[in-house]
PDB file of N, CA and C in Angstrom:
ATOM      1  N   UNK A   1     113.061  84.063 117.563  1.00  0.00           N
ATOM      2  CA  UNK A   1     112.354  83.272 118.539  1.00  0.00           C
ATOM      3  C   UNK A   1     112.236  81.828 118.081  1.00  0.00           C
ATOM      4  N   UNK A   2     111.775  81.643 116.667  1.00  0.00           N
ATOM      5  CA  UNK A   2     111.646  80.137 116.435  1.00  0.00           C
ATOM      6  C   UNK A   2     112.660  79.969 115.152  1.00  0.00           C
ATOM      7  N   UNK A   3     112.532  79.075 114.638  1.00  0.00           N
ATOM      8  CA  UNK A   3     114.001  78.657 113.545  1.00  0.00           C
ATOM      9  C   UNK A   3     114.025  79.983 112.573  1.00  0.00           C
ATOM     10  N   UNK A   4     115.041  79.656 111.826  1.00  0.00           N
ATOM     11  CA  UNK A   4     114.639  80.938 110.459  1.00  0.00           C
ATOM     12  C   UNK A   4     113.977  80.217 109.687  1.00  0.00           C
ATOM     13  N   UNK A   5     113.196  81.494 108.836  1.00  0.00           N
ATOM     14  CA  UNK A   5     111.534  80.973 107.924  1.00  0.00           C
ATOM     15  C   UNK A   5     111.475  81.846 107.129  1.00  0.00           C
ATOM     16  N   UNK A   6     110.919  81.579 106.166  1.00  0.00           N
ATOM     17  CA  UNK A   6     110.614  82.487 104.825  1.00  0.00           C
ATOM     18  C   UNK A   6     109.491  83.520 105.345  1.00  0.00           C
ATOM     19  N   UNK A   7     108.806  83.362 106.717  1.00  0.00           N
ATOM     20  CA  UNK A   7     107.820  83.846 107.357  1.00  0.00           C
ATOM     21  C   UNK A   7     108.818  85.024 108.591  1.00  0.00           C
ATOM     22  N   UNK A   8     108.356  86.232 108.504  1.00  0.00           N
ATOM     23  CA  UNK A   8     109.430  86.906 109.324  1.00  0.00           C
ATOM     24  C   UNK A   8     108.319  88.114 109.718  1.00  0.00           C
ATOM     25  N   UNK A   9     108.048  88.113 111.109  1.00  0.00           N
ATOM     26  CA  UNK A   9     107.511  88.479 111.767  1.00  0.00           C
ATOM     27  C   UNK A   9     108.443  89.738 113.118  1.00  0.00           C
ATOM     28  N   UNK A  10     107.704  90.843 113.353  1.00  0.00           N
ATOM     29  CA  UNK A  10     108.226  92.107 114.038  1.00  0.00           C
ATOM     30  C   UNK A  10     106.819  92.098 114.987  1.00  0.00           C
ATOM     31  N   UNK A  11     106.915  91.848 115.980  1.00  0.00           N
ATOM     32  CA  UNK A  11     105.435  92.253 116.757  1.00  0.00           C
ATOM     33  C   UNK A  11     105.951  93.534 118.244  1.00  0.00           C
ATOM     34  N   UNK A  12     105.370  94.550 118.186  1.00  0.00           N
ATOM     35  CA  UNK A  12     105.752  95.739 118.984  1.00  0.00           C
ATOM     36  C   UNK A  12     104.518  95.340 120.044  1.00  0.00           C
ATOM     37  N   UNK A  13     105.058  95.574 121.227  1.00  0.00           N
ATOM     38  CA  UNK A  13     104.541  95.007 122.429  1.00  0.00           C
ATOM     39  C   UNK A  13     104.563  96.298 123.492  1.00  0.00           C
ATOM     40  N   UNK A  14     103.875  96.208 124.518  1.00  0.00           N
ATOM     41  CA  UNK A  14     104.229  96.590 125.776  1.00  0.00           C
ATOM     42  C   UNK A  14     104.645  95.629 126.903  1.00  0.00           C
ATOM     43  N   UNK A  15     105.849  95.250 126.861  1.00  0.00           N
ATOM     44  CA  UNK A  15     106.183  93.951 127.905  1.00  0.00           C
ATOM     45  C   UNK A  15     105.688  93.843 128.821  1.00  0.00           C
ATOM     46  N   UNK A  16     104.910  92.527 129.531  1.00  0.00           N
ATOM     47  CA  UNK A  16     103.920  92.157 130.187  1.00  0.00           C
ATOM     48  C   UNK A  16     103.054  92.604 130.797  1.00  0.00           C
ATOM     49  N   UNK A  17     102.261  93.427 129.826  1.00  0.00           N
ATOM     50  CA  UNK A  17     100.592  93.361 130.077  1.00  0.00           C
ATOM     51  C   UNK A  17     100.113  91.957 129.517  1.00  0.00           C
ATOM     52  N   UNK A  18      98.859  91.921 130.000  1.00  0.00           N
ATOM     53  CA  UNK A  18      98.594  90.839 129.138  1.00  0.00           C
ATOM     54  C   UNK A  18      97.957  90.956 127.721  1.00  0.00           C
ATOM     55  N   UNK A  19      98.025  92.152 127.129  1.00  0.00           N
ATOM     56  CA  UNK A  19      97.909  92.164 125.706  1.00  0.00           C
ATOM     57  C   UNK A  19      99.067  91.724 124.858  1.00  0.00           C
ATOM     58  N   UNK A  20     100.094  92.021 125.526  1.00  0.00           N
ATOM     59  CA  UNK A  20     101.691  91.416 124.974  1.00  0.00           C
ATOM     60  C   UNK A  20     101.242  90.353 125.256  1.00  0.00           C
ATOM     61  N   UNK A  21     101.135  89.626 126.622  1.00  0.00           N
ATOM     62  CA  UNK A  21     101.533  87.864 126.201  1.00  0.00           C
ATOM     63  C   UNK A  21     100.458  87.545 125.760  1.00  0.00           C
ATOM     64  N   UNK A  22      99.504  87.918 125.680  1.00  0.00           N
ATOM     65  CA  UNK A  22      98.390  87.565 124.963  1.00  0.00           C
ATOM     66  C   UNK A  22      98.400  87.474 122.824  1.00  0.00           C
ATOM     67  N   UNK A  23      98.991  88.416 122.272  1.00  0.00           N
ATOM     68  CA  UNK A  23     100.001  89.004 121.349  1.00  0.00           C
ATOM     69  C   UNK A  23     100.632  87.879 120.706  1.00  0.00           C
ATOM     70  N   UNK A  24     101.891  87.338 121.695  1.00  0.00           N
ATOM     71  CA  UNK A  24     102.749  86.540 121.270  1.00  0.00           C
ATOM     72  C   UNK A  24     102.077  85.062 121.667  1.00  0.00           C
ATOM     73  N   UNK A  25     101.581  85.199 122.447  1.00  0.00           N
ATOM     74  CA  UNK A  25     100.887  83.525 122.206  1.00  0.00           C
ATOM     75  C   UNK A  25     100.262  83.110 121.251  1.00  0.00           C
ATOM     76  N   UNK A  26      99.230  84.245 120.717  1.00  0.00           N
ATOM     77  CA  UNK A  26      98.638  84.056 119.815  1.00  0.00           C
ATOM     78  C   UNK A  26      99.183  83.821 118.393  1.00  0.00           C
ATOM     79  N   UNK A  27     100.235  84.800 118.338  1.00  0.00           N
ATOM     80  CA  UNK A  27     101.146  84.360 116.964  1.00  0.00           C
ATOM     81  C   UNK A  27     101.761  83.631 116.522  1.00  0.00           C
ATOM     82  N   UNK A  28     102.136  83.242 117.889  1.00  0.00           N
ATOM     83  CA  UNK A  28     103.147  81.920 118.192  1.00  0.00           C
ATOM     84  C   UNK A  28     102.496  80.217 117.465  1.00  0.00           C
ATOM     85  N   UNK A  29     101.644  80.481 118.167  1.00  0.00           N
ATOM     86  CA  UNK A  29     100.562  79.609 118.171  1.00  0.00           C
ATOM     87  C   UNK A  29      99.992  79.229 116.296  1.00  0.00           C
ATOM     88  N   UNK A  30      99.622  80.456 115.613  1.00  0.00           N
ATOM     89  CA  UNK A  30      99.032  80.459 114.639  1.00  0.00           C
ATOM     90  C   UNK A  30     100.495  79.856 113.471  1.00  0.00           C
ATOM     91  N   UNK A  31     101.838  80.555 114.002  1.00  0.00           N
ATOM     92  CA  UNK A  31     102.583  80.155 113.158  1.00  0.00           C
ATOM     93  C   UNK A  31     102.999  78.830 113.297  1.00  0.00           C
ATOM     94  N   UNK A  32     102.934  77.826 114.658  1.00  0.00           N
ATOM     95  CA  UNK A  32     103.431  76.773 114.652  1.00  0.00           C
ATOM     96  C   UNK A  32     102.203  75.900 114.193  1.00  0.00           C
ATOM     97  N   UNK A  33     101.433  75.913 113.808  1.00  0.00           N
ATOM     98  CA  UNK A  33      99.843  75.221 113.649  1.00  0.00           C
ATOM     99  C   UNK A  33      99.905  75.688 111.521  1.00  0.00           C
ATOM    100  N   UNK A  34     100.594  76.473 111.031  1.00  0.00           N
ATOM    101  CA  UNK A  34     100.589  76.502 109.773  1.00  0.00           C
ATOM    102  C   UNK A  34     101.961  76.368 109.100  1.00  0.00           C
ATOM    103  N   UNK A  35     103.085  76.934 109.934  1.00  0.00           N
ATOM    104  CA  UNK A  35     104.151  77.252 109.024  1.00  0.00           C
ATOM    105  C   UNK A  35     105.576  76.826 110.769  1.00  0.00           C
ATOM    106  N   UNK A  36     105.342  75.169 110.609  1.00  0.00           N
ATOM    107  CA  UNK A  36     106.058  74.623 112.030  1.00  0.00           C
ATOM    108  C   UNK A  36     107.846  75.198 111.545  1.00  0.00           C
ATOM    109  N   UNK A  37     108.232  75.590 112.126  1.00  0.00           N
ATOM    110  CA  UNK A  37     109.852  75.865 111.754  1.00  0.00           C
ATOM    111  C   UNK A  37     110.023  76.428 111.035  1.00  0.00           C
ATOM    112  N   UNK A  38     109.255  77.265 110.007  1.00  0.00           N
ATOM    113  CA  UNK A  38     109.506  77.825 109.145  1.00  0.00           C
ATOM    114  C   UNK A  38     109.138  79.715 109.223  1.00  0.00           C
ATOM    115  N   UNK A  39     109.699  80.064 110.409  1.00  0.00           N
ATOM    116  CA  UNK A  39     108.820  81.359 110.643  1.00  0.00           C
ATOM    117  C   UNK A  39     110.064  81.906 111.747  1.00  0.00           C
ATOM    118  N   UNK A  40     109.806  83.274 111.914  1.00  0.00           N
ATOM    119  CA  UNK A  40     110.755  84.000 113.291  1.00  0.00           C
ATOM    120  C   UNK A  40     109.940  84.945 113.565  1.00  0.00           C
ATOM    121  N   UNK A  41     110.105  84.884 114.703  1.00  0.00           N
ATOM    122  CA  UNK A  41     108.937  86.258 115.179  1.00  0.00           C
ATOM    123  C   UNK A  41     110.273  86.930 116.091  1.00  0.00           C
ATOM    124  N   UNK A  42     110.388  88.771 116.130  1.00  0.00           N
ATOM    125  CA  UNK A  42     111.349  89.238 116.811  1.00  0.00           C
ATOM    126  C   UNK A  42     109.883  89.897 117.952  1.00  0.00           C
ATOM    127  N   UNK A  43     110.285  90.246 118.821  1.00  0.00           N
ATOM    128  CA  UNK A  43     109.376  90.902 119.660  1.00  0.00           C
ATOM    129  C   UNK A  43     110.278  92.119 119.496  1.00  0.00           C
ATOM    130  N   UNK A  44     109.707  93.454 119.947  1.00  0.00           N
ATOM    131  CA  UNK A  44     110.455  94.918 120.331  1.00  0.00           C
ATOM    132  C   UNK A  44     109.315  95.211 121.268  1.00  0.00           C
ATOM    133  N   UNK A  45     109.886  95.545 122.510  1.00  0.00           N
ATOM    134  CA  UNK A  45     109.081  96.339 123.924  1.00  0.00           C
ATOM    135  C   UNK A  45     109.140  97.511 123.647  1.00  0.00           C
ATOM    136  N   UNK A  46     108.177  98.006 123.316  1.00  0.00           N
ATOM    137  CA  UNK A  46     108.020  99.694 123.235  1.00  0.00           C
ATOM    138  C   UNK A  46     108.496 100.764 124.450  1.00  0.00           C
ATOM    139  N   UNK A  47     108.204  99.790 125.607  1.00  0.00           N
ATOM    140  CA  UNK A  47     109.010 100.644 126.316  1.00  0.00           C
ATOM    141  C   UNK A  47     110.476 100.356 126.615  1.00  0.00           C
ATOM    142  N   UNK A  48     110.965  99.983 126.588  1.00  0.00           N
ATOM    143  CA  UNK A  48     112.458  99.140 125.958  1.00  0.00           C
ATOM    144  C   UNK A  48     113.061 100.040 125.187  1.00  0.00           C
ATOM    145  N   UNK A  49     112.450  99.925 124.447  1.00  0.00           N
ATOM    146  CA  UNK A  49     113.205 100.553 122.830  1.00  0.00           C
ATOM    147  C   UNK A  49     112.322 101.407 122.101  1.00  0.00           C
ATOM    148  N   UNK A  50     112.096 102.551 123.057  1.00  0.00           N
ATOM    149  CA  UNK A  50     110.846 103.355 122.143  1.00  0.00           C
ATOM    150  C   UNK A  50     111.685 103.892 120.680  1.00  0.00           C
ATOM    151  N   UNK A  51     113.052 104.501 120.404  1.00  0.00           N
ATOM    152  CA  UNK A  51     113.291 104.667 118.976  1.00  0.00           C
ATOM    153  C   UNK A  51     112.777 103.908 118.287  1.00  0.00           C
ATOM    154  N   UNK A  52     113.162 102.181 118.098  1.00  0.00           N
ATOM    155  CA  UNK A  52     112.691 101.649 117.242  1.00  0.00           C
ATOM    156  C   UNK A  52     110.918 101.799 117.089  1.00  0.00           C
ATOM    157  N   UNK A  53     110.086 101.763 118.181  1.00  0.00           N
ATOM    158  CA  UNK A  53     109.078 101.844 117.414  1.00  0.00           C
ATOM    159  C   UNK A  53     108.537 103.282 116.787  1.00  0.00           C
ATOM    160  N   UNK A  54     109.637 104.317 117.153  1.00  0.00           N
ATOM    161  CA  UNK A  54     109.059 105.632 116.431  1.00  0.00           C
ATOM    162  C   UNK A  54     109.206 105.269 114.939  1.00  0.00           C
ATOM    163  N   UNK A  55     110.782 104.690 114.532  1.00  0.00           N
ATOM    164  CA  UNK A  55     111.006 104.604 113.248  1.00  0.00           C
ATOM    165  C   UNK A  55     109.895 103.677 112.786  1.00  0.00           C
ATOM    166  N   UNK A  56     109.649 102.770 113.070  1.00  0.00           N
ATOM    167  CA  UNK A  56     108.714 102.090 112.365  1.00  0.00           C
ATOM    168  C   UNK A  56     106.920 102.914 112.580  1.00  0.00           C
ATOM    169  N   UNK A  57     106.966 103.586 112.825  1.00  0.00           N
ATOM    170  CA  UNK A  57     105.540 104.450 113.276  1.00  0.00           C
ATOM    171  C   UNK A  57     104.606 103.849 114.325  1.00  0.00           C
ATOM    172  N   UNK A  58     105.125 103.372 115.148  1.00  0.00           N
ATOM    173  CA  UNK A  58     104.056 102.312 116.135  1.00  0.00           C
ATOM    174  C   UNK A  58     103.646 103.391 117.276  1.00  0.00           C
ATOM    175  N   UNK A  59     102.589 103.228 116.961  1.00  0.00           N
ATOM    176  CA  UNK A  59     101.419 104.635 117.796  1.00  0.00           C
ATOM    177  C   UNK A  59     100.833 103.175 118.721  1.00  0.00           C
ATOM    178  N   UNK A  60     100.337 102.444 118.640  1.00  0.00           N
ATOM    179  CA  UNK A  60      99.395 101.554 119.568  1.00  0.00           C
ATOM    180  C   UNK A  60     100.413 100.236 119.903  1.00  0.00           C
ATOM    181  N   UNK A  61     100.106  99.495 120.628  1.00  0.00           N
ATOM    182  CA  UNK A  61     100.703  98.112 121.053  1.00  0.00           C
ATOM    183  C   UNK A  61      99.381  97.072 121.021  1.00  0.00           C
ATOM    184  N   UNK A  62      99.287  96.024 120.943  1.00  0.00           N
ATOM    185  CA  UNK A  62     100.338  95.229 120.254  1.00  0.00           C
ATOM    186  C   UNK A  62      99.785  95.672 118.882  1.00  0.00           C
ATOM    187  N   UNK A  63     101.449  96.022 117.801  1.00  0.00           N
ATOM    188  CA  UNK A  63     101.452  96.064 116.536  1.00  0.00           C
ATOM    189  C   UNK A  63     102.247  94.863 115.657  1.00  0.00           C
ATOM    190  N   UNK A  64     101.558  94.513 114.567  1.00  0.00           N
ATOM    191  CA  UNK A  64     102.441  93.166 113.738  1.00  0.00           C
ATOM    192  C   UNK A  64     102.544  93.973 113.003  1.00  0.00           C
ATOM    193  N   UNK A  65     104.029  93.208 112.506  1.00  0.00           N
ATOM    194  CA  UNK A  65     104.403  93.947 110.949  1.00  0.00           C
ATOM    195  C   UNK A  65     105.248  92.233 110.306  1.00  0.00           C
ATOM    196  N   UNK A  66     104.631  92.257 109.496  1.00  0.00           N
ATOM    197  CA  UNK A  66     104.966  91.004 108.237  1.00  0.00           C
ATOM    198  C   UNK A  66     106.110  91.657 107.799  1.00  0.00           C
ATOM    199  N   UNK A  67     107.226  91.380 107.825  1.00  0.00           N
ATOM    200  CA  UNK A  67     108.702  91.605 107.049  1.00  0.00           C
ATOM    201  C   UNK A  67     108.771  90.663 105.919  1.00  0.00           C
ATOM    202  N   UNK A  68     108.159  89.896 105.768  1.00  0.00           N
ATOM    203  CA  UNK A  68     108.687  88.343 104.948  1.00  0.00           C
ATOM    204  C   UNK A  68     107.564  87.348 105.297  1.00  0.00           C
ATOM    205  N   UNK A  69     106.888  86.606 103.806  1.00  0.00           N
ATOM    206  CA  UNK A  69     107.427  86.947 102.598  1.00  0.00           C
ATOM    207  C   UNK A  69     106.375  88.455 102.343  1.00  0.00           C
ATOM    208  N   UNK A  70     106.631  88.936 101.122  1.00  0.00           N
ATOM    209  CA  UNK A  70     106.343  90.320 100.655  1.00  0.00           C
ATOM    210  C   UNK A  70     104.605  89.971  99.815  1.00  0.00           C
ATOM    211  N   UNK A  71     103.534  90.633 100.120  1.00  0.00           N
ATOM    212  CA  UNK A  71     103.763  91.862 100.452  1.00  0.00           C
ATOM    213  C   UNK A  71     104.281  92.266 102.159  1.00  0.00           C
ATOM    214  N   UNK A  72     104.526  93.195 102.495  1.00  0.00           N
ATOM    215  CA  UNK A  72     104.585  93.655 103.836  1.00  0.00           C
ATOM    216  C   UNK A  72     103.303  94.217 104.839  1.00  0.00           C
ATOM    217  N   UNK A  73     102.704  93.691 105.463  1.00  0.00           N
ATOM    218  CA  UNK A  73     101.239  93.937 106.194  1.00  0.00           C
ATOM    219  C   UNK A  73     101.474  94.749 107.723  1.00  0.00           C
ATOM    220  N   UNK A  74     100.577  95.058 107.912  1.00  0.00           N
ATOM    221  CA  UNK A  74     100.760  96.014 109.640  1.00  0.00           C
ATOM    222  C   UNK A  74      99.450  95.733 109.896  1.00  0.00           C
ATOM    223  N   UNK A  75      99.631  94.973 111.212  1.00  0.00           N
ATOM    224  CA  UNK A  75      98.553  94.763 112.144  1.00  0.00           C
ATOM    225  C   UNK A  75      98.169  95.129 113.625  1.00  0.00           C
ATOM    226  N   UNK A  76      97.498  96.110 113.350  1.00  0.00           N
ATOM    227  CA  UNK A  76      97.367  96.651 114.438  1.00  0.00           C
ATOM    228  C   UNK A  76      96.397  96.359 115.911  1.00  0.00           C
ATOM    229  N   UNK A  77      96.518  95.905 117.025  1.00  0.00           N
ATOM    230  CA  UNK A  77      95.147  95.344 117.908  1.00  0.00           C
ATOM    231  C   UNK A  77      95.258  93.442 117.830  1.00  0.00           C
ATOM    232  N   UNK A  78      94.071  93.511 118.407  1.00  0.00           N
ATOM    233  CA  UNK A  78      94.222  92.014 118.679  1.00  0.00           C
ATOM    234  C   UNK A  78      94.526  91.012 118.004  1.00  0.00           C
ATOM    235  N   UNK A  79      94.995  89.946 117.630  1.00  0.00           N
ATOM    236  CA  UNK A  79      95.537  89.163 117.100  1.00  0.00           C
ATOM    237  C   UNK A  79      95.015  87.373 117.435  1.00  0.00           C
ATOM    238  N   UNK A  80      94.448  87.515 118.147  1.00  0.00           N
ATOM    239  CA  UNK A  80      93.443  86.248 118.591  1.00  0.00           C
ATOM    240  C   UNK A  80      92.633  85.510 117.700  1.00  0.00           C
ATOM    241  N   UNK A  81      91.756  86.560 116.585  1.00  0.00           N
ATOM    242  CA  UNK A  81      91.346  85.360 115.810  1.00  0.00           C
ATOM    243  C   UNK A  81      91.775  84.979 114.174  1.00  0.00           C
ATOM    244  N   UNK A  82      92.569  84.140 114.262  1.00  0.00           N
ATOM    245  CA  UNK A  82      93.487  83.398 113.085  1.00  0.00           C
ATOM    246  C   UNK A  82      93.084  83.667 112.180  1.00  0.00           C
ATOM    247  N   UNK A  83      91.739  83.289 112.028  1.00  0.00           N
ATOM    248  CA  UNK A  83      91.383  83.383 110.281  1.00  0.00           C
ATOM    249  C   UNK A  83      91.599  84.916 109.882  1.00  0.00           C
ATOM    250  N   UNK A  84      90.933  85.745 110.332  1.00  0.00           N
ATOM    251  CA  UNK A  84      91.354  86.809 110.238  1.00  0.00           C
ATOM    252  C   UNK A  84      92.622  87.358 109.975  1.00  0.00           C
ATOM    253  N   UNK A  85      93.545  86.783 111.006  1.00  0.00           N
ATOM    254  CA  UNK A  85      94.788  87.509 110.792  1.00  0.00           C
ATOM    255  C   UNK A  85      95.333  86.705 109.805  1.00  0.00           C
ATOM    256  N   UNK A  86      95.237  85.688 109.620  1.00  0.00           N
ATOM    257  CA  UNK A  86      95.435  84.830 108.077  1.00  0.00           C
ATOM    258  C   UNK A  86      95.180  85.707 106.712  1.00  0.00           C
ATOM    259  N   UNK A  87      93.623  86.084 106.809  1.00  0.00           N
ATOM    260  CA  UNK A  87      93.489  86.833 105.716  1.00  0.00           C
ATOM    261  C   UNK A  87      94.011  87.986 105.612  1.00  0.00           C
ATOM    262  N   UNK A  88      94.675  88.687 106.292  1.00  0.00           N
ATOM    263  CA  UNK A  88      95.080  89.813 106.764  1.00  0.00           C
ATOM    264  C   UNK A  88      97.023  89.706 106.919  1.00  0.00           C
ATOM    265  N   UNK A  89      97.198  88.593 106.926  1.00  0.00           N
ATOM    266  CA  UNK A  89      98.882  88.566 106.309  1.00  0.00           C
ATOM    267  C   UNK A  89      98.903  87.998 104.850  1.00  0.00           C
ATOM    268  N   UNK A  90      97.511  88.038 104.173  1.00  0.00           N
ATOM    269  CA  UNK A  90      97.307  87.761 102.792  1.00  0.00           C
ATOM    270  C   UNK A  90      97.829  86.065 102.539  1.00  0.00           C
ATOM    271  N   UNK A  91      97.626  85.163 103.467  1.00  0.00           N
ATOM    272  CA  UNK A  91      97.918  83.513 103.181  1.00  0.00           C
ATOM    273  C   UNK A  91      96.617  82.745 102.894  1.00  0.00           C
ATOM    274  N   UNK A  92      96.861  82.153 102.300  1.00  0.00           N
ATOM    275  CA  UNK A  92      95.443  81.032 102.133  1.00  0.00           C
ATOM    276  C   UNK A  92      94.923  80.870 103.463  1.00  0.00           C
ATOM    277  N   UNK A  93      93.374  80.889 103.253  1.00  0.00           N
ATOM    278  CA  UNK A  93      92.686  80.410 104.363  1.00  0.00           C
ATOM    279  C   UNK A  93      92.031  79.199 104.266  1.00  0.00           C
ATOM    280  N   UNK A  94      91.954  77.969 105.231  1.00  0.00           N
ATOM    281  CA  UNK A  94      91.549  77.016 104.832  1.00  0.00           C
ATOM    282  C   UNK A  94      89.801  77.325 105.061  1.00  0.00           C
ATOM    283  N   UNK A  95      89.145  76.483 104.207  1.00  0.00           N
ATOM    284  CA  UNK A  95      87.558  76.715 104.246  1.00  0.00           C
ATOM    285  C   UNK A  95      87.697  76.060 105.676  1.00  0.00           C
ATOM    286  N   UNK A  96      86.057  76.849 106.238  1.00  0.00           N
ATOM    287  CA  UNK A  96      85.979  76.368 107.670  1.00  0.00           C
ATOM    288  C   UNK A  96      84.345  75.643 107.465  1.00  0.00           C
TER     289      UNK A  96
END
């Protein structure tokens, strides 16, 4: 979706509810506001492509999965508030 990045992002969706675009805005958003060009986010529609999300175990939508850099994180549910999901893809958080 955005340039290639040392930041590599998998987010499992249900294509347009608004928890999906809600989902990818939000990520979108958080990665261009910390890490501009340096990041890819792939989307997979669960209903699209339900194999892939069996292999990866995706029981709920919207799910993140951090591919890159390592460790590897799974986020499951809303994705709206940053700091959180900051601390939760294990990156520095700036003091607020």
């Amino acid at each position: 979706m955005s340039g290639r990045g040392q930041f590599r992002f998998r987010l499992y969706t249900a294509e347009g509810t608004r928890n999906a675009v809600r989902a990818l805005a939000d990520l979108t958003a958080l990665c261009e506001s910390r890490w501009p060009g340096n990041y890819e986010i792939e989307v997979v529609d669960v209903l699209r492509e339900p194999q892939r999300a069996r292999a990866d175990d995706i029981r709920m939508t919207p799910t993140l999965i951090k591919l890159a850099p390592n460790p590897g994180v799974r986020i499951v549910g809303s994705l709206h508030r940053s700091w959180k999901l900051l601390a939760a893809l294990d990156t520095q958080v700036d003091a607020a």
